[in-house]
Protein backbone atom coordinates (compact mmCIF):
# COMPACT_ATOMS: atom_id res chain seq x y z
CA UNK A 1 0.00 0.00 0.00
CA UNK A 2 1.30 3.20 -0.84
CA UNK A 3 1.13 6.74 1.23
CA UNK A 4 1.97 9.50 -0.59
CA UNK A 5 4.92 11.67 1.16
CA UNK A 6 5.87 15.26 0.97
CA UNK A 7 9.06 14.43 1.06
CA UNK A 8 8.95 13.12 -2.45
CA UNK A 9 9.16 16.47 -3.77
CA UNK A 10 12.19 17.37 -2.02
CA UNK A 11 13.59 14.38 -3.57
CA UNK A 12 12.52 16.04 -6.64
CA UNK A 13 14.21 19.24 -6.02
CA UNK A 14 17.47 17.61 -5.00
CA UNK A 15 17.84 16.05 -8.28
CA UNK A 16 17.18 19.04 -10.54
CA UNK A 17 19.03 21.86 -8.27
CA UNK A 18 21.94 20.16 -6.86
CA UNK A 19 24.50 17.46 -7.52
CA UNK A 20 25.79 16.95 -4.08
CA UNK A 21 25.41 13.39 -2.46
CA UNK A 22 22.34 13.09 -0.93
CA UNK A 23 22.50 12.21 3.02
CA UNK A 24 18.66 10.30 4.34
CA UNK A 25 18.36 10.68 7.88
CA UNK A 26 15.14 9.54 10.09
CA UNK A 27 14.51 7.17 12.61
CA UNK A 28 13.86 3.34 11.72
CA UNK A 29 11.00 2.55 10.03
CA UNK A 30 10.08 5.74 8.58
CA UNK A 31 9.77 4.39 5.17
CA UNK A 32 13.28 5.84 4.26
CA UNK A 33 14.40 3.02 1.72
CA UNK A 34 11.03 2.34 0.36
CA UNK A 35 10.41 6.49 -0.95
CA UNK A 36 14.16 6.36 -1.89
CA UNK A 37 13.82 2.98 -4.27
CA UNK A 38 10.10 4.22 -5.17
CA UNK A 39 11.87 7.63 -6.54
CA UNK A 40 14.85 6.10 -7.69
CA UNK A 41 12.64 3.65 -9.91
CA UNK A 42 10.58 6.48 -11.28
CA UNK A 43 13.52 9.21 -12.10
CA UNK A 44 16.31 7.62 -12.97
CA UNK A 45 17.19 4.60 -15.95
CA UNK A 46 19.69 2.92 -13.83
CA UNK A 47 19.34 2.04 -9.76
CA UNK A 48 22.26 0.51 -8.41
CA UNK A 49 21.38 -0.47 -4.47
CA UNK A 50 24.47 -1.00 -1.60
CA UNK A 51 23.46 -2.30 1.64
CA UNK A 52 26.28 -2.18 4.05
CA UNK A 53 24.90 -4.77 6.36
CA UNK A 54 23.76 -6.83 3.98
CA UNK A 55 25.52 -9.50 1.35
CA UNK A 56 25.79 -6.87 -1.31
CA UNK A 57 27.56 -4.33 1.38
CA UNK A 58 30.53 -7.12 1.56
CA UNK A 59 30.65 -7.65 -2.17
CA UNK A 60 31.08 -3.96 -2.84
CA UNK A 61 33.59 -3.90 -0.19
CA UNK A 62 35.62 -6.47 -2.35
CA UNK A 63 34.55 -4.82 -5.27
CA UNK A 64 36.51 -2.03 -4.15
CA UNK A 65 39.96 -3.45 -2.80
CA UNK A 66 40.33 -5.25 -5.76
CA UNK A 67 39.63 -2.09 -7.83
CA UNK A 68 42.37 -0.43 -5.42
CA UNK A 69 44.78 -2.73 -5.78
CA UNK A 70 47.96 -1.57 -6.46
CA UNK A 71 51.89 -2.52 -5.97
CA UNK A 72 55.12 -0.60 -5.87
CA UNK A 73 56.56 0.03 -9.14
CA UNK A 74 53.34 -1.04 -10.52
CA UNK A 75 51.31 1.70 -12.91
CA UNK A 76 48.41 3.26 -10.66
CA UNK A 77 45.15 2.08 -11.22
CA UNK A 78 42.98 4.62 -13.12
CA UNK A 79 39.66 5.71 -11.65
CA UNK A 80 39.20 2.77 -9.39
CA UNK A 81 35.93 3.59 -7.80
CA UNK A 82 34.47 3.59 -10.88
CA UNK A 83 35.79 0.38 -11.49
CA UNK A 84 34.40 -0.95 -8.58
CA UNK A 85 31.06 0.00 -9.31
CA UNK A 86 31.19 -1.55 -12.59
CA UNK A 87 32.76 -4.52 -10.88
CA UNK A 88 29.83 -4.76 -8.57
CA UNK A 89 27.19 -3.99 -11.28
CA UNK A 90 27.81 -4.72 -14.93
CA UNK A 91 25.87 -2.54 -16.16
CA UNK A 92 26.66 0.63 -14.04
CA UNK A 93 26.97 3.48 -16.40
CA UNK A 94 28.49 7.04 -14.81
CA UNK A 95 25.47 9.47 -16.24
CA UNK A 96 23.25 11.53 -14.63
CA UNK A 97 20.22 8.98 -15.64
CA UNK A 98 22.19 6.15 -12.84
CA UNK A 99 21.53 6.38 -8.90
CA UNK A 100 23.45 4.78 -6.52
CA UNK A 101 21.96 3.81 -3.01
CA UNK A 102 24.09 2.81 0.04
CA UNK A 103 21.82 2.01 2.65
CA UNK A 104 23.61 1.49 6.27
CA UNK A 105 26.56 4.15 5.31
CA UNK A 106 27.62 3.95 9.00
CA UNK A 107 28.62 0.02 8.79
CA UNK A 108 32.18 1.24 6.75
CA UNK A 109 33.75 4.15 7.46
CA UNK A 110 36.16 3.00 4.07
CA UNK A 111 32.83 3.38 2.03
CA UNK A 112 31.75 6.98 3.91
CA UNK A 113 35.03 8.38 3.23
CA UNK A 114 34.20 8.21 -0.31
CA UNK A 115 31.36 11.06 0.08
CA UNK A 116 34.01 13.72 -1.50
CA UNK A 117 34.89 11.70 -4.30
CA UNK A 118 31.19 10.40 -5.06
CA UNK A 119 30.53 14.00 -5.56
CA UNK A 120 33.35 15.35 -7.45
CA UNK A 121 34.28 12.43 -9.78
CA UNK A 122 31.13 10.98 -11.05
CA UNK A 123 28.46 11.96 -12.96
CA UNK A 124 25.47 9.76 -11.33
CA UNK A 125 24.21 10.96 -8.26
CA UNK A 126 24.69 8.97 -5.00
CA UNK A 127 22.12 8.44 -2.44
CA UNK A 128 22.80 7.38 1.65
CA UNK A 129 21.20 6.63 4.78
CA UNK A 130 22.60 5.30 7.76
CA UNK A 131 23.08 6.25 11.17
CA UNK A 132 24.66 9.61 12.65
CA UNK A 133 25.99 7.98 15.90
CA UNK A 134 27.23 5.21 14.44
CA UNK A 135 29.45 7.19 12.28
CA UNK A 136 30.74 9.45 15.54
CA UNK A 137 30.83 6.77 17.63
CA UNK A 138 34.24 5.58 15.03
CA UNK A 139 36.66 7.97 14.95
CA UNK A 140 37.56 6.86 11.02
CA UNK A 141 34.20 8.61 9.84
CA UNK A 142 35.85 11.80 8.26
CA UNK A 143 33.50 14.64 8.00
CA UNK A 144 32.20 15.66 4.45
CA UNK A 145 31.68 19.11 4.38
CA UNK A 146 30.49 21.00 1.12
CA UNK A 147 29.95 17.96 -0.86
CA UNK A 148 26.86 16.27 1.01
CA UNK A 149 23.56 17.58 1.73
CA UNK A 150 20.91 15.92 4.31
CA UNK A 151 17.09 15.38 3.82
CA UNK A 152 15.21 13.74 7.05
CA UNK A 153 12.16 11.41 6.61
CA UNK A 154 10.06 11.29 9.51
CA UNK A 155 6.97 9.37 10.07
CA UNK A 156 3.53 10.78 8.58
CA UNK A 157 2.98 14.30 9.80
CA UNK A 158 -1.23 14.39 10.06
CA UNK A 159 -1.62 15.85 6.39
CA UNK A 160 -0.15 12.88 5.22
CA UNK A 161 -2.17 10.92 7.65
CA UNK A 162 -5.54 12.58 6.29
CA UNK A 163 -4.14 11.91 3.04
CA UNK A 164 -3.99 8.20 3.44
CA UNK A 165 -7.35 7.64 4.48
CA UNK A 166 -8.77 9.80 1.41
CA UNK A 167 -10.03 12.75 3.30
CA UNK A 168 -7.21 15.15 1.58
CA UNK A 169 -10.30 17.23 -0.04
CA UNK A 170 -12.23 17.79 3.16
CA UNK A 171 -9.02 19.04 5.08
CA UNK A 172 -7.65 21.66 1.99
CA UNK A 173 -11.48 22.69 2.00
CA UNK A 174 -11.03 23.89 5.63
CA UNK A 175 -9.95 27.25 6.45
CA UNK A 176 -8.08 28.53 9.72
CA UNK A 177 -11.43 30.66 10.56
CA UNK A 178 -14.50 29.40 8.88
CA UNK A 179 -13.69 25.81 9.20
CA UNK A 180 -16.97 24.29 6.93
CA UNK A 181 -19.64 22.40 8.05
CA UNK A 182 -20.06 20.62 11.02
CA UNK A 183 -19.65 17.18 9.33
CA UNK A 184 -16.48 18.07 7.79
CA UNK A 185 -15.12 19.14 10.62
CA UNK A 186 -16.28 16.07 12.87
CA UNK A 187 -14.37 13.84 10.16
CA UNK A 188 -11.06 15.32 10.50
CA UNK A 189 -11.31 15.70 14.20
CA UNK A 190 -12.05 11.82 14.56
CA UNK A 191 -8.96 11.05 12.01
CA UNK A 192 -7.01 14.06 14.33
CA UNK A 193 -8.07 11.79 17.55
CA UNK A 194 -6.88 8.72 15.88
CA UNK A 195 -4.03 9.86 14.88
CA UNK A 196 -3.16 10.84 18.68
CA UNK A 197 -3.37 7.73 19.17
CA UNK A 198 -1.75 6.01 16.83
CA UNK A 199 0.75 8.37 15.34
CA UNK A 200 2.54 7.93 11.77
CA UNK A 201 4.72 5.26 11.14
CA UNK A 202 3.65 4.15 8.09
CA UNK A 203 3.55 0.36 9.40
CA UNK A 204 1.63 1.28 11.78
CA UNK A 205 -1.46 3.55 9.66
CA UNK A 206 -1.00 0.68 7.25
CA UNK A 207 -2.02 -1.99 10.07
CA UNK A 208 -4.94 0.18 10.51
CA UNK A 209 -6.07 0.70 7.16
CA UNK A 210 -6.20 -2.88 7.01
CA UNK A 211 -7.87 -3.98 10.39
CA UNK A 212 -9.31 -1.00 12.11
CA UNK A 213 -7.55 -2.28 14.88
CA UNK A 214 -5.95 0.08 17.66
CA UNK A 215 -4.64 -3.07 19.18
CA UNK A 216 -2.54 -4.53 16.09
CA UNK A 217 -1.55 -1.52 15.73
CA UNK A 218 0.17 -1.42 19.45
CA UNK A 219 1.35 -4.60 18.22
CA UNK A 220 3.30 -3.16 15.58
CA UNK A 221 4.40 -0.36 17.04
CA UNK A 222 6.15 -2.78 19.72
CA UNK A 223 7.45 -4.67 17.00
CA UNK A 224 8.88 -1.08 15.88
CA UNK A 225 10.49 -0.55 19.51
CA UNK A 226 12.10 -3.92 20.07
CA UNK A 227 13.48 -3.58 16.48
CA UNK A 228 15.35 -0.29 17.56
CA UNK A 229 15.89 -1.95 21.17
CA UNK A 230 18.27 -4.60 19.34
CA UNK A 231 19.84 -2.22 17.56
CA UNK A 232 20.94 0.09 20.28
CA UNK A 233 22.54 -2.79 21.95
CA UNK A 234 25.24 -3.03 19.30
CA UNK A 235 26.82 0.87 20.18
CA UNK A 236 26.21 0.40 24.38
CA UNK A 237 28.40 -2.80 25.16
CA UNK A 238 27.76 -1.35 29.09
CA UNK A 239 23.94 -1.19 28.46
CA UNK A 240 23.58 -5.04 29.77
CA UNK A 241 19.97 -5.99 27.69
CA UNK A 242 17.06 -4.79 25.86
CA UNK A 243 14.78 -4.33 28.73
CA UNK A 244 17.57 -1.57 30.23
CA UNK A 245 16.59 0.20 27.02
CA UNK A 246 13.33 0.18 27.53
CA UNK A 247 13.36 0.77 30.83
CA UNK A 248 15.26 4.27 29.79
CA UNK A 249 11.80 5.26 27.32
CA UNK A 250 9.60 4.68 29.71
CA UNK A 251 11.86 6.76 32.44
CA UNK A 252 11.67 9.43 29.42
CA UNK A 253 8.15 9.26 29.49
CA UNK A 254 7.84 9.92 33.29
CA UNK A 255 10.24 12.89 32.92
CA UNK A 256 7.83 14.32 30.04
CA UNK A 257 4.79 13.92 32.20
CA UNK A 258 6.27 15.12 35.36
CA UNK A 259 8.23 18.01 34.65
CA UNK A 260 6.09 20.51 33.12
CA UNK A 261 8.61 23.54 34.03
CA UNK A 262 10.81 22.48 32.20
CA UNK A 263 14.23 21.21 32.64
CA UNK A 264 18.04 22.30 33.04
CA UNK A 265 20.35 21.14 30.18
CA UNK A 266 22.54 19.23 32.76
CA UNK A 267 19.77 17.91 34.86
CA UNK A 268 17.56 15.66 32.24
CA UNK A 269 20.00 12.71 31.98
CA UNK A 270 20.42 13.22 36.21
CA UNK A 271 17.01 12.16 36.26
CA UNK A 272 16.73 10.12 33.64
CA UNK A 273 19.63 7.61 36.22
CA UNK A 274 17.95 8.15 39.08
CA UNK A 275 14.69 6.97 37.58
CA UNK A 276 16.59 4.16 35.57
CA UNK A 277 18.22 3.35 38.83
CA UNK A 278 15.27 3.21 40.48
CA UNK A 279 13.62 1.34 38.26
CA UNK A 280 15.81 -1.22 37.66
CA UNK A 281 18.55 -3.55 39.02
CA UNK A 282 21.47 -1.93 37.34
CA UNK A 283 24.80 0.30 37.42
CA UNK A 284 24.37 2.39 34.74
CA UNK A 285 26.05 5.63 35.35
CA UNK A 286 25.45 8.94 34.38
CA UNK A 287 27.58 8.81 31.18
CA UNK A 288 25.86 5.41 30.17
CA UNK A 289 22.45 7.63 30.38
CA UNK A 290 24.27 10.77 28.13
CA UNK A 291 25.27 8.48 24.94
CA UNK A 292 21.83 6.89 25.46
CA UNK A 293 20.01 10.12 25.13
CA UNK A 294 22.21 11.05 22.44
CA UNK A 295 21.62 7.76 20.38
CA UNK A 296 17.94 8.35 21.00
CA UNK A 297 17.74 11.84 19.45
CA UNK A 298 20.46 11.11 16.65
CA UNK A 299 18.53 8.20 15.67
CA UNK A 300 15.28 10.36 15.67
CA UNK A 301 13.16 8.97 18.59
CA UNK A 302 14.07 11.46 20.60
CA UNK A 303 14.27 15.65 20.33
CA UNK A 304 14.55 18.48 22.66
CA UNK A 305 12.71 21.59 23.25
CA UNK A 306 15.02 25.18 24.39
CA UNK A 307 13.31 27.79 26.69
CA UNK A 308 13.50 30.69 26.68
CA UNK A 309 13.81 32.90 30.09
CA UNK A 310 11.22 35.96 30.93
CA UNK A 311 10.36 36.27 27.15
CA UNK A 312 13.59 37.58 26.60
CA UNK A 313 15.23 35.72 23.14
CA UNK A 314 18.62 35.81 24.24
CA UNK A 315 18.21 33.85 27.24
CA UNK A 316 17.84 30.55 25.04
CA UNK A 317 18.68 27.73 26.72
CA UNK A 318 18.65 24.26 24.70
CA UNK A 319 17.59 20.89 26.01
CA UNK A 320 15.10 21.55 28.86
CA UNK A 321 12.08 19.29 28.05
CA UNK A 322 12.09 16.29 26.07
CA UNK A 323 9.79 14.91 23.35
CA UNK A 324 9.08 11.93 21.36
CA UNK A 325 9.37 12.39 17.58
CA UNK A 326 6.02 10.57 16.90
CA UNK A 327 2.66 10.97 18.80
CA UNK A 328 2.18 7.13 18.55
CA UNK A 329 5.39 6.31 20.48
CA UNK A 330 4.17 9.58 23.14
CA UNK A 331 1.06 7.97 23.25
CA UNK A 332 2.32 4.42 24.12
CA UNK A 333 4.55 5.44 26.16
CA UNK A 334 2.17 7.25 28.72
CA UNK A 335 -0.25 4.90 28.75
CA UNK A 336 2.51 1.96 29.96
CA UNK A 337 3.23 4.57 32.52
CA UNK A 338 -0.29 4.82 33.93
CA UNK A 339 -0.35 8.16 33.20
CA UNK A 340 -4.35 9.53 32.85
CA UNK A 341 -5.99 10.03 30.15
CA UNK A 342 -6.06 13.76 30.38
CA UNK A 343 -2.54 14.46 31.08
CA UNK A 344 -1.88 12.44 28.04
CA UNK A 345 -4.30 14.20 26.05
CA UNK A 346 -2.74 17.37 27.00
CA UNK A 347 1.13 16.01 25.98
CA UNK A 348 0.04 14.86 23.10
CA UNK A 349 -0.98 18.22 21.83
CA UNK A 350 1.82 19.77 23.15
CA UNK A 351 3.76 16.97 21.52
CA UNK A 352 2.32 17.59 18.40
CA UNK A 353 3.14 21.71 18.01
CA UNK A 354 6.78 20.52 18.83
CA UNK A 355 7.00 18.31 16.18
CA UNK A 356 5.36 20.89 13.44
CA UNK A 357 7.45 23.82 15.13
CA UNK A 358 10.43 21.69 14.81
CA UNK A 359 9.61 21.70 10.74
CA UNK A 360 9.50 25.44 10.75
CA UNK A 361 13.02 25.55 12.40
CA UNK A 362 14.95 23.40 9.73
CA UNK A 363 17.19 25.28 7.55
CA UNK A 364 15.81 29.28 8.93
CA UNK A 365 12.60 27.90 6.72
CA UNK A 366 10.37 29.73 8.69
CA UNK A 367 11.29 30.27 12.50
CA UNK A 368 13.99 31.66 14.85
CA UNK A 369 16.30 29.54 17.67
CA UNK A 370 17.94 26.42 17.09
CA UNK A 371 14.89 24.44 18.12
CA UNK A 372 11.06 25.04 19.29
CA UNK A 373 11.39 26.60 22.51
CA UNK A 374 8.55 27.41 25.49
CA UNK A 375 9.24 30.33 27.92
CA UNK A 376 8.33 31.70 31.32
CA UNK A 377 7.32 34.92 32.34
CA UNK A 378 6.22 36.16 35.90
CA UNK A 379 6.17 32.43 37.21
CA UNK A 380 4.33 31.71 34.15
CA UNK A 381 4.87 29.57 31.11
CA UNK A 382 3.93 29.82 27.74
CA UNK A 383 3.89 26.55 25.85
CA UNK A 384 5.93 27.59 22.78
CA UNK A 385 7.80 31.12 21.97
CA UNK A 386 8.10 31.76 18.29
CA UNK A 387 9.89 34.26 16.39
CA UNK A 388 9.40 34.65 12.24
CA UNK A 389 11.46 35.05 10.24
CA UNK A 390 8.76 36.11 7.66
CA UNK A 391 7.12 39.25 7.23
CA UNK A 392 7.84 41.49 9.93
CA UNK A 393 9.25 39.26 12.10
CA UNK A 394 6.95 39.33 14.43
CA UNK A 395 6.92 37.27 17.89
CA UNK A 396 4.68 34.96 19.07
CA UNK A 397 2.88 33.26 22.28
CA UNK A 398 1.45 29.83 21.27
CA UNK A 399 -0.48 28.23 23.95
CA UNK A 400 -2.39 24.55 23.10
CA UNK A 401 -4.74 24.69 25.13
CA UNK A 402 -8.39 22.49 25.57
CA UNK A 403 -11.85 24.00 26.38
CA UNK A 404 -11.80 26.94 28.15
CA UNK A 405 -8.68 26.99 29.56
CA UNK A 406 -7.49 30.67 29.11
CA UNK A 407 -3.77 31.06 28.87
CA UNK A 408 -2.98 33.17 31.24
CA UNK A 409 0.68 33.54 30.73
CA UNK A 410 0.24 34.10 27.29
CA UNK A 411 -2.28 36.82 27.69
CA UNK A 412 -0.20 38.98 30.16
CA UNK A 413 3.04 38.94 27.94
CA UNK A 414 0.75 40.07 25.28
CA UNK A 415 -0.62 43.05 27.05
CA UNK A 416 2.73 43.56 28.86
CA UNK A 417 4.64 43.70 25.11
CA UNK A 418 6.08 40.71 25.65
CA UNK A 419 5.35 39.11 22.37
CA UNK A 420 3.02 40.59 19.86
CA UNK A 421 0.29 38.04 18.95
CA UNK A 422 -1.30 35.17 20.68
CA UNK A 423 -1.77 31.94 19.35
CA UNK A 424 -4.17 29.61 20.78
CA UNK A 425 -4.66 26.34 19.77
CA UNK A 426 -7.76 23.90 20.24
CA UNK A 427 -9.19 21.15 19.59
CA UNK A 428 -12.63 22.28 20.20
CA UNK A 429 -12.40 25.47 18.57
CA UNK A 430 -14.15 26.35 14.97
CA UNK A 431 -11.29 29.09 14.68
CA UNK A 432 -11.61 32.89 15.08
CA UNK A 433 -9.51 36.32 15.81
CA UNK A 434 -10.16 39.11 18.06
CA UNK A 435 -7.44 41.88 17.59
CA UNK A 436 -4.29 40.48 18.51
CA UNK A 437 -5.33 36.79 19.75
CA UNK A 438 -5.39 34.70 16.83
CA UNK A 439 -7.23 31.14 17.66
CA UNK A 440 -7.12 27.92 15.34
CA UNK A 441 -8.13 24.34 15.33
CA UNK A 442 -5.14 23.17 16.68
CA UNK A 443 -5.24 20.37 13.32
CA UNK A 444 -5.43 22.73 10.65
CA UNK A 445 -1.64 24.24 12.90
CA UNK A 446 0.18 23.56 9.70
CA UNK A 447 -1.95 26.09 8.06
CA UNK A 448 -1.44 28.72 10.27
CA UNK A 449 1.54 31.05 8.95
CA UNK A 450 3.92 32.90 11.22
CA UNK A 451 4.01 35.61 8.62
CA UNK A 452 1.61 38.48 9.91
């Protein structure tokens, strides 16, 4: 079954603006290698496909040396890495109408090292995924500066989502604030609800497509987590199993639903032992817990919100609350907790305006800071602080709120000057605006512009 991505365009755009190797990043199961083949079968003549933990990984690796090989006093071989891929592949051809895919990149640093010359001495255009920590993690990896460029592939964000159950009309029919009729509206809030629940990895909406089951769709989401559970185990020899691992989500779940002020940079992976310690018979230290929160956000399950101090910019301070990178994963997480059901609601929204904020910060696309930030003012917090970079680059308070909760915080920086809109966001809301308080269905978010 295919769901269509938005990330198929950027694919697009690499290959007619740029000729720099392409570097896929995302967390497992994302769908990375089935959108790259899918494009790569529909754009280009010629596929040639590397997997670096597979069988075809160790024949290119021969491939290679025996392209390289070379003796004193002997004549140096000419262009050996193109021999090598025509050793590997027949009929490998080095024109811009061939694509070559090395999935796993992070398995050989000998093969990663080759970024600069994939870019400067072939004509074909080279495609690779692989992990970011397993490439730091090895001191061989040499960086590639100038002649890569990254793309990330994360799971469905909920356009996609509507998209995939055939509702795409009915959402691009409904505006910010005049939303349509009641019917339409009740059918994307059910898919919105759903979507809570279940999130976006495409295994997962797939599962439900097909059975209209929440509970198969648990089960494959835990198939998902013990997938990335086994992995993790081959970069931590001092983590001692899989349960350890997740042992450390679920303490990362407690710390998201406990500590709704927020967080200092150095004490998150404090707590994160102490409740792993607690927990569970073990010795991990605090270090253990660092690279483990590190391997969770460089392989994409993991990503950190800054805050930012009295509303003042400046006083940015990264890492201070933690989120999953899918809703589903937030979702499943809280509930094995025993969290309630309202709490949960309530971090799954917030949850969810990270994760679209976090778009908006990529490449200065469309926001300010280095990542989605929240901020305090006069013992107050506002969920999210948000300068543009659009327009007039105006600042804003965005506060997800449900019924008639009435963002306090938020209002008193606006009055006090603080910021200069309001941005509320609801679930139950049919949208409106009353001077400077702007207030959306928090689903249609991706529709709102920070451009005013």
């Amino acid at each position: 079954m295919y769901l269509r991505r938005k990330v198929y365009d950027k694919l697009l755009a690499w290959k007619a603006e740029s000729n720099l190797t392409l570097e896929i990043t995302g967390a497992r199961q994302v769908g990375k290698t089935y959108i790259i083949s899918k494009f790569a079968r529909e754009n280009f003549a010629h596929t040639i496909y590397i997997n670096m933990l597979e069988d075809s990984g160790e024949e290119f690796l021969k491939c290679l040396r025996a392209a390289k090989e070379w003796k004193p006093g002997q004549e140096r071989p000419d262009q050996p890495l193109h021999k090598a891929f025509s050793l590997f592949a027949q009929d490998f051809v080095d024109t811009e109408s061939t694509v070559v895919i090395i999935d796993e990149i992070q398995e050989s640093e000998e093969v990663y090292n080759l970024v600069r010359e994939f870019t400067r001495k072939f004509a074909c255009r080279f495609i690779i995924t692989g992990s970011y920590l397993g490439r730091i993690l090895n001191r061989d990896f040499k960086m590639s500066a100038g002649d890569l460029t990254s793309l990330r592939i994360e799971t469905l964000d909920f356009e996609e989502f509507v998209d995939a159950f055939g509702k795409k009309d009915i959402y691009e029919r409904l505006q910010l604030y005049d939303v349509g009729t009641e019917e339409e509206f009740e059918e994307i809030s059910k898919l919105f609800r759903l979507y809570m629940q279940i999130g976006g990895y495409p295994a997962v909406v797939t599962e439900y497509m097909a059975t209209s089951s929440a509970d198969k769709c648990r089960e494959k989401l835990e198939d998902i987590i013990h997938l990335f559970c086994a992995e993790s185990l081959r970069y931590f020899d001092d983590i001692l199993d899989a349960a350890v691992y997740d042992n450390i989500f679920c303490s990362v779940a407690r710390i998201l639903y406990r500590e709704k002020k927020g967080l200092d940079a150095d004490n998150f992976s404090e707590s994160l032992q102490k409740l792993v310690i607690h927990e569970y018979d073990s010795n991990i230290g605090k270090a253990v817990c660092n690279r483990a929160v590190m391997w969770l956000q460089s392989a994409g399950i993991l990503d950190f919100a800054g805050k930012v101090s009295e509303c003042k910019i400046m006083e940015f301070k990264g890492r201070c609350r933690c989120f999953f990178t899918d809703v589903g994963l937030t979702y499943y997480f809280l509930r094995k907790i025993g969290a309630d059901l309202a709490g949960i609601q309530g971090m799954l929204h917030e949850n969810f305006v990270f994760l679209e904020l976090r778009r908006r910060v990529e490449r200065l696309k469309e926001i300010a800071l280095e990542t989605p930030a929240f901020a305090t003012y006069k013992n107050g917090e506002i969920d999210f602080y948000v300068k543009s970079l659009k327009g007039n680059e105006k600042v804003y308070a965005v506060e997800v709120k449900s019924g008639k909760q009435g963002a306090q915080t938020g209002r008193l920086a606006l009055e006090d000057g603080k910021v200069d809109y309001l941005l509320l966001l609801k679930g139950d809301t049919k949208g409106g605006i009353t001077e400077k308080i702007y207030t959306v269905p928090l689903f249609l978010f991706s529709k709102f512009k920070f451009d005013l």
